[in-house]
N, C-alpha and C. Protein backbone atom coordinates (compact mmCIF):
# COMPACT_ATOMS: atom_id res chain seq x y z
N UNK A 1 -2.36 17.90 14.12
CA UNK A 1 -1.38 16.85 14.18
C UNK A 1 -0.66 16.76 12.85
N UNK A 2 0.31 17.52 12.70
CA UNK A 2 0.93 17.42 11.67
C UNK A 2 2.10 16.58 11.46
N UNK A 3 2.87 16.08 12.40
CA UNK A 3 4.03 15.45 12.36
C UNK A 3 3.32 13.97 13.85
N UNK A 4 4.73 13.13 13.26
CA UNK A 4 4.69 11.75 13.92
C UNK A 4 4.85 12.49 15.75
N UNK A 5 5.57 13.10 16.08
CA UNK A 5 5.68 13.28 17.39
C UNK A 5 4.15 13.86 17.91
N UNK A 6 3.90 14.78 17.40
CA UNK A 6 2.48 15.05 17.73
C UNK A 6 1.67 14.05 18.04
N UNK A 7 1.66 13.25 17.19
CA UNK A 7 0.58 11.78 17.02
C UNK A 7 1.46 10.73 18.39
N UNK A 8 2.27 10.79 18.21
CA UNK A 8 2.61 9.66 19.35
C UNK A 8 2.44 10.69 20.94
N UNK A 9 2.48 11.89 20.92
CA UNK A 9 2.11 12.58 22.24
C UNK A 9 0.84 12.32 22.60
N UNK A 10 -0.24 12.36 21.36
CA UNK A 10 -1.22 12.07 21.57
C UNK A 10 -1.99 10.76 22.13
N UNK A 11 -0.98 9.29 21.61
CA UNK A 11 -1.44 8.58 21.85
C UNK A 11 -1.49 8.08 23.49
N UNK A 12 -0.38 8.57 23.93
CA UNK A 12 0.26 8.72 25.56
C UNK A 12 -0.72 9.08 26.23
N UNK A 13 -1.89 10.39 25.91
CA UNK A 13 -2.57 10.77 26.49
C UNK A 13 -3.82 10.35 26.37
N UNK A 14 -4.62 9.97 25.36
CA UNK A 14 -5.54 9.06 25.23
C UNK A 14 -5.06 7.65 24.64
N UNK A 15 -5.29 5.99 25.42
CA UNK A 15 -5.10 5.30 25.63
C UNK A 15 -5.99 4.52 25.13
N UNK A 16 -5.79 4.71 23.50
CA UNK A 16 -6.65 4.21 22.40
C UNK A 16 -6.07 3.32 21.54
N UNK A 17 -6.89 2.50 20.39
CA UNK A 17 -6.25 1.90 19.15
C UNK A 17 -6.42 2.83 17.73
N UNK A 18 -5.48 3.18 17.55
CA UNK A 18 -5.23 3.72 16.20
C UNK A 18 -5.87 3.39 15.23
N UNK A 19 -7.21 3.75 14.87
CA UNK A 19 -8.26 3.47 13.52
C UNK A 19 -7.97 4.08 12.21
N UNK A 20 -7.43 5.30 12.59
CA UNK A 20 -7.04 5.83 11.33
C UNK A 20 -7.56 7.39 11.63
N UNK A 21 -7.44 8.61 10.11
CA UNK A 21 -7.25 9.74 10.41
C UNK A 21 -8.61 10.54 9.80
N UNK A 22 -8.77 11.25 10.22
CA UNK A 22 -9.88 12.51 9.53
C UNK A 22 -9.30 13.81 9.31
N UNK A 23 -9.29 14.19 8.18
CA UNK A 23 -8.67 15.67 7.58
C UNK A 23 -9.76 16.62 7.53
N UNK A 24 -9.64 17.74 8.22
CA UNK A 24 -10.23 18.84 8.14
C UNK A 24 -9.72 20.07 7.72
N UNK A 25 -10.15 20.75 6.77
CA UNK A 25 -9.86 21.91 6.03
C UNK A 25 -10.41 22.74 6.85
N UNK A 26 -10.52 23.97 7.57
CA UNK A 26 -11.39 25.07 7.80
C UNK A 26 -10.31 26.66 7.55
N UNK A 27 -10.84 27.40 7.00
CA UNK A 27 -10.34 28.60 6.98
C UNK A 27 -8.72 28.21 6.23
N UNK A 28 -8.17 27.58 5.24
CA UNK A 28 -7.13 27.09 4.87
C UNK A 28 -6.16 26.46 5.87
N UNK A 29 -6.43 26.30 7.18
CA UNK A 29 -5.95 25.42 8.42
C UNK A 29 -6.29 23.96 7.96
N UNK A 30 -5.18 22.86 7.59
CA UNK A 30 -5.49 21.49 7.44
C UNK A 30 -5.21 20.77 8.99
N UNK A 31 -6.35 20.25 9.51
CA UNK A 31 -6.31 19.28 10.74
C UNK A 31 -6.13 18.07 10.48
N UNK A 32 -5.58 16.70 10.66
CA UNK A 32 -5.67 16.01 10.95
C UNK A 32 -5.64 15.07 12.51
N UNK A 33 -6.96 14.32 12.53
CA UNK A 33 -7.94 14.51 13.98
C UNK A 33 -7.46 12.51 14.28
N UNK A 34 -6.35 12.73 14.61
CA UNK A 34 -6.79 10.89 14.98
C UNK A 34 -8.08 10.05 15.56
N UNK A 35 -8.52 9.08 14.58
CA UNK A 35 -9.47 8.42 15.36
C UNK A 35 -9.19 6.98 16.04
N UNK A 36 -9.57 7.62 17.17
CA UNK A 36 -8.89 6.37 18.36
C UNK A 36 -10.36 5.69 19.07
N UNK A 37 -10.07 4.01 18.68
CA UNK A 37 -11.29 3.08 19.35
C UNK A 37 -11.19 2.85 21.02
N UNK A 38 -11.97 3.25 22.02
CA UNK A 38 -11.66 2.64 23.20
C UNK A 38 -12.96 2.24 23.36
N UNK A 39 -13.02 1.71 24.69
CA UNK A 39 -13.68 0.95 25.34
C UNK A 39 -14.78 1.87 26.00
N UNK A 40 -15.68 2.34 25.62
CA UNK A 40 -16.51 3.13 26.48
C UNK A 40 -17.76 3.02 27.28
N UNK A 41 -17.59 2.93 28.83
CA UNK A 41 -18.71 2.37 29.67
C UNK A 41 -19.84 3.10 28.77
N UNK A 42 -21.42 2.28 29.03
CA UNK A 42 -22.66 2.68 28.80
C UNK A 42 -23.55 3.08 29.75
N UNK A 43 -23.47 4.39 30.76
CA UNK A 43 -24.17 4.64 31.58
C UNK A 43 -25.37 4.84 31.37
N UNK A 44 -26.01 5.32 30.24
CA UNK A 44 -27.00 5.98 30.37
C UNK A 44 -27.08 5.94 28.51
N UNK A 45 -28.48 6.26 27.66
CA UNK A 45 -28.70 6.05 26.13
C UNK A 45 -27.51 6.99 25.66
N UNK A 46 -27.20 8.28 26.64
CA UNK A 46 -26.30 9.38 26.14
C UNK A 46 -25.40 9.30 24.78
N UNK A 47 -25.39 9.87 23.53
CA UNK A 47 -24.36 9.88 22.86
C UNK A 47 -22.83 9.25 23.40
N UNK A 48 -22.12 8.31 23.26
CA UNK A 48 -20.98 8.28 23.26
C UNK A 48 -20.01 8.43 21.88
N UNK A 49 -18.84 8.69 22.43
CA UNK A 49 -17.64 9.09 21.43
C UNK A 49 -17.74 10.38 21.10
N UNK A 50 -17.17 10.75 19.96
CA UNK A 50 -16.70 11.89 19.68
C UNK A 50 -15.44 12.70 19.65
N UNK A 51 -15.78 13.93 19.11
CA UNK A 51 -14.69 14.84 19.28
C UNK A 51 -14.32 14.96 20.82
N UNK A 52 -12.61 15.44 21.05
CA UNK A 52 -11.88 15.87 21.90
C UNK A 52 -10.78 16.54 21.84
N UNK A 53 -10.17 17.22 22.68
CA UNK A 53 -9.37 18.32 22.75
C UNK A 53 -8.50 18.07 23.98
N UNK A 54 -7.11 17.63 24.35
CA UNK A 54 -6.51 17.12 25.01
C UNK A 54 -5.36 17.68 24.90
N UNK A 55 -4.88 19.07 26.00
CA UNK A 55 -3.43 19.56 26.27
C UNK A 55 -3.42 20.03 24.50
N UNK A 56 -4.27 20.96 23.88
CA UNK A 56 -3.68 20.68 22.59
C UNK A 56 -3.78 20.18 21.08
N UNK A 57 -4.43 18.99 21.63
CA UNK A 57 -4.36 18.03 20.53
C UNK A 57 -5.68 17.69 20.31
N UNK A 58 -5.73 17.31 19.36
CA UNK A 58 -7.44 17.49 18.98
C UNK A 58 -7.34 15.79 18.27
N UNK A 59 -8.84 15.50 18.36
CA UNK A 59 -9.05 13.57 18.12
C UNK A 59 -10.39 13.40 18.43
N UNK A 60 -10.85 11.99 17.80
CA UNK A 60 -12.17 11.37 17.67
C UNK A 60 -12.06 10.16 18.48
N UNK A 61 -12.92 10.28 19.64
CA UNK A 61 -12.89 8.98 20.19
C UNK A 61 -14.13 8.30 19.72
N UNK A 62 -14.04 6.71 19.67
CA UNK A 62 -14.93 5.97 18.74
C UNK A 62 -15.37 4.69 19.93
N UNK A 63 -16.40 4.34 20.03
CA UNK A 63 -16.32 3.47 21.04
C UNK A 63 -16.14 1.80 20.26
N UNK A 64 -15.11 0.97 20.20
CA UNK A 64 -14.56 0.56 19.60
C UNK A 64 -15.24 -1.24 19.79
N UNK A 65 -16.39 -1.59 20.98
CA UNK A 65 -17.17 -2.20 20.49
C UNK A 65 -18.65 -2.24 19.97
N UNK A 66 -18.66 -0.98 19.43
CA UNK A 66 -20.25 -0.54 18.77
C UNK A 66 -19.81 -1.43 17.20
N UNK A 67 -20.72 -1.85 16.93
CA UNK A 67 -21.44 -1.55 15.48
C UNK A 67 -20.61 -0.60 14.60
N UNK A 68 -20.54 -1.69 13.54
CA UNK A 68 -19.67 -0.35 12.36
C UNK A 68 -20.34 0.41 12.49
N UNK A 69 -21.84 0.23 11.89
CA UNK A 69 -22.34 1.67 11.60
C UNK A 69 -22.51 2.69 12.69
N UNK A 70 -22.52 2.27 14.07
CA UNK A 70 -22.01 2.92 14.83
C UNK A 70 -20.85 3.74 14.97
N UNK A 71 -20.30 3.23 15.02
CA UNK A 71 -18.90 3.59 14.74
C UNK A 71 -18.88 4.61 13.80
N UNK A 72 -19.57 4.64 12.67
CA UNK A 72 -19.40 5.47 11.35
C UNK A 72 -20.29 6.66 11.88
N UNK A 73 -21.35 6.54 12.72
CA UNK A 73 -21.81 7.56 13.06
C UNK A 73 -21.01 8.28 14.35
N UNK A 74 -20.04 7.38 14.84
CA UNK A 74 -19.93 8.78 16.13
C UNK A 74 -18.82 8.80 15.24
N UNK A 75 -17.80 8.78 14.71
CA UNK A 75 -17.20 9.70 13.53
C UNK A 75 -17.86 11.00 12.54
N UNK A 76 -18.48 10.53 12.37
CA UNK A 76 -19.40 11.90 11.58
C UNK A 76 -19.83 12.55 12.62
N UNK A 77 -20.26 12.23 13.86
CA UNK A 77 -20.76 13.33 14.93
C UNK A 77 -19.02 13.88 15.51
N UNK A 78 -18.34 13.12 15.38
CA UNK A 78 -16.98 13.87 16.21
C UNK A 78 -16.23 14.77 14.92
N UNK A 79 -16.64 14.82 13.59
CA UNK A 79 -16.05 15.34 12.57
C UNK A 79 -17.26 16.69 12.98
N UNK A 80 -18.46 16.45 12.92
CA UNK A 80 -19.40 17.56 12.69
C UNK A 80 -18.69 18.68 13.81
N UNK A 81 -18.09 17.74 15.45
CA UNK A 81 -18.13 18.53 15.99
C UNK A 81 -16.58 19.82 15.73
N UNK A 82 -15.57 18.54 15.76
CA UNK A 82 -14.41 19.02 15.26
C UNK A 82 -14.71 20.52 14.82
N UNK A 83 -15.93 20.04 13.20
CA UNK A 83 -15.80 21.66 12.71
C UNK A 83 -16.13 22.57 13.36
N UNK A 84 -17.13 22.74 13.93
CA UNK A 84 -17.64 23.37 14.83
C UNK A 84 -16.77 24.10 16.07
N UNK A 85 -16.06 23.76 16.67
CA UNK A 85 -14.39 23.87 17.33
C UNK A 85 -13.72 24.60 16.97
N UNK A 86 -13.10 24.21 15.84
CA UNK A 86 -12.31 24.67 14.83
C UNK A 86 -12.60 26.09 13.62
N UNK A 87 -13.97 26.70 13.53
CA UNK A 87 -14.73 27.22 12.82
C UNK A 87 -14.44 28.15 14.00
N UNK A 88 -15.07 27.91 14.59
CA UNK A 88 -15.38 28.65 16.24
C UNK A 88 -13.58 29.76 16.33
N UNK A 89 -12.49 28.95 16.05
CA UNK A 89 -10.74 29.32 16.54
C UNK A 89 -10.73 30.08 15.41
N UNK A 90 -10.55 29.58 14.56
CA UNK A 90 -10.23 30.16 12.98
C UNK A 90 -11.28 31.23 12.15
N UNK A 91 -12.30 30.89 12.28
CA UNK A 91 -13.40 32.06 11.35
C UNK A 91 -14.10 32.83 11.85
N UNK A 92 -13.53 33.30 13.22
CA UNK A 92 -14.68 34.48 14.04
C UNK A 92 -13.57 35.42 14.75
């Protein structure tokens, strides 16, 4: 997501609140990964949030009534995964 149109395509498609951004370096490729708060049912203990990949566009969904520190952790799990993604495109 390098430019404003990118970011507003994105927001069209996931139907989030704008928290703010995560920058990822891999292989001299700079990402920036919007992190977007929604509302996410609790079916089951399962991990929620995380990384996603949408038409394209790559982002952190955050479930936006957890617990900061919640919150701070499925960011670091959607960043861990990001790299992982991204490592995967770029360094193999």
């Amino acid at each position: 997501m390098q430019n404003g149109a990118q970011n507003n395509a994105l927001s069209t498609q996931v139907a989030g609140r704008l928290l703010g951004f995560v920058r990822v370096l891999i292989g001299g490729h700079v990402h920036e990964l919007a992190v977007q708060g929604v509302t996410i049912e609790k079916d089951s203990n399962a991990n929620v949030g995380g990384f996603f990949v949408a038409d394209d566009q790559l982002g952190i969904l955050v479930d936006e009534t957890a617990a900061p520190t919640e919150i701070q952790a499925q960011i670091e799990r959607g960043t861990a995964e990001a790299v992982q993604h991204l490592s995967r495109r770029y360094l193999n």
